[in-house]
Protein backbone atom coordinates (compact mmCIF):
# COMPACT_ATOMS: atom_id res chain seq x y z
CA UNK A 1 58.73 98.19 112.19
CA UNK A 2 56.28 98.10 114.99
CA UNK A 3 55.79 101.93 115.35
CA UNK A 4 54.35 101.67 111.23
CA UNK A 5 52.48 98.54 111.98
CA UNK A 6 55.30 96.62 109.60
CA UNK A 7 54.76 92.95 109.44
CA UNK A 8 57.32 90.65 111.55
CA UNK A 9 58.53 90.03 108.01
CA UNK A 10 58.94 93.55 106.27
CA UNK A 11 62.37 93.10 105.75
CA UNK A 12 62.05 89.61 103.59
CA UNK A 13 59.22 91.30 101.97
CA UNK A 14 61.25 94.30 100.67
CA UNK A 15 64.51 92.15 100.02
CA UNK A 16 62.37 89.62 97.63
CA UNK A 17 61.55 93.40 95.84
CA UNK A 18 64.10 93.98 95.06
CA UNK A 19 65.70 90.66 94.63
CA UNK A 20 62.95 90.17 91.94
CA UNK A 21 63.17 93.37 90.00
CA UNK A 22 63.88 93.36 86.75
CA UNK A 23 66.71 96.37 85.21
CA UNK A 24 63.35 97.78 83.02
CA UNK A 25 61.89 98.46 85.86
CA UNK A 26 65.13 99.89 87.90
CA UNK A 27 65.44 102.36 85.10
CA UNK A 28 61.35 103.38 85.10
CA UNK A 29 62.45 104.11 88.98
CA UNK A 30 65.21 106.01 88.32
CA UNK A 31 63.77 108.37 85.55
CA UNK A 32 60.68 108.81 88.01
CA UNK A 33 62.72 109.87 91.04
CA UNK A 34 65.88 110.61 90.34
CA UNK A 35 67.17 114.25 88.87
CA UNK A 36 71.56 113.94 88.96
CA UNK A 37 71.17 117.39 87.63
CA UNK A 38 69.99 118.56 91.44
CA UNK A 39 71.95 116.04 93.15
CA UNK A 40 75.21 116.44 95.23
CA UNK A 41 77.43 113.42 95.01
CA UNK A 42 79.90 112.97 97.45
CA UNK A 43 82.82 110.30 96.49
CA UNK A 44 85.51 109.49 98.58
CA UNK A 45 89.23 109.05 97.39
CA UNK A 46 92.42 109.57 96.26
CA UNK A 47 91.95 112.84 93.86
CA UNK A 48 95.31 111.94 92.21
CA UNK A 49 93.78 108.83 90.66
CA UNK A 50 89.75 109.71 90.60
CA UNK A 51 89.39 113.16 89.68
CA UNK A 52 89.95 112.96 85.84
CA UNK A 53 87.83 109.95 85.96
CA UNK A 54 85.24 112.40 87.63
CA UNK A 55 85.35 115.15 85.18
CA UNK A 56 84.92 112.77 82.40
CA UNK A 57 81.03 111.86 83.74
CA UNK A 58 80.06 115.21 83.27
CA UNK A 59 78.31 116.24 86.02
CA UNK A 60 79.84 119.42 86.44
CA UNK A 61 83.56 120.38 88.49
CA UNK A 62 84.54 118.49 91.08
CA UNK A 63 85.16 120.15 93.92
CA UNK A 64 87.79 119.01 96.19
CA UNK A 65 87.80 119.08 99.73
CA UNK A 66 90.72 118.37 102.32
CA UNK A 67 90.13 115.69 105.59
CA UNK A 68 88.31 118.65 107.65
CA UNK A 69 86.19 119.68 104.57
CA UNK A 70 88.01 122.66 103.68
CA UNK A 71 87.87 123.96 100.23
CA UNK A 72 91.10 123.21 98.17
CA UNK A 73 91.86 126.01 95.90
């Protein structure tokens, strides 16, 4: 905080923010900044029991990855 000349309370100052915002003006934020189309979501879990449930959002294939973040065919 010091090396952007912060105050000692930044911290409460953001957290009241947010604390304070309204869902309106989540969603204004959102549509501003936020393009799912170019982002890469990484979820972690059991593929048996998720993937369906991540085709169905329609974001595009899942791709599945094994614990040293191999490709799975």
């Amino acid at each position: 905080m010091s090396a952007y000349g912060f105050p000692a309370d930044y911290v409460l100052q953001r957290e009241e923010i947010v604390r304070d915002m309204r869902i309106e003006r989540i969603q204004e934020l959102a549509d501003q900044y936020l393009d799912p189309a170019g982002m890469i979501w990484l979820v972690v879990g059991d593929a048996r029991t998720q993937l369906d449930g991540l085709r169905a959002l329609g974001l595009g294939e899942p791709k599945v990855l094994d614990r040293n973040g191999r490709l799975i065919a």
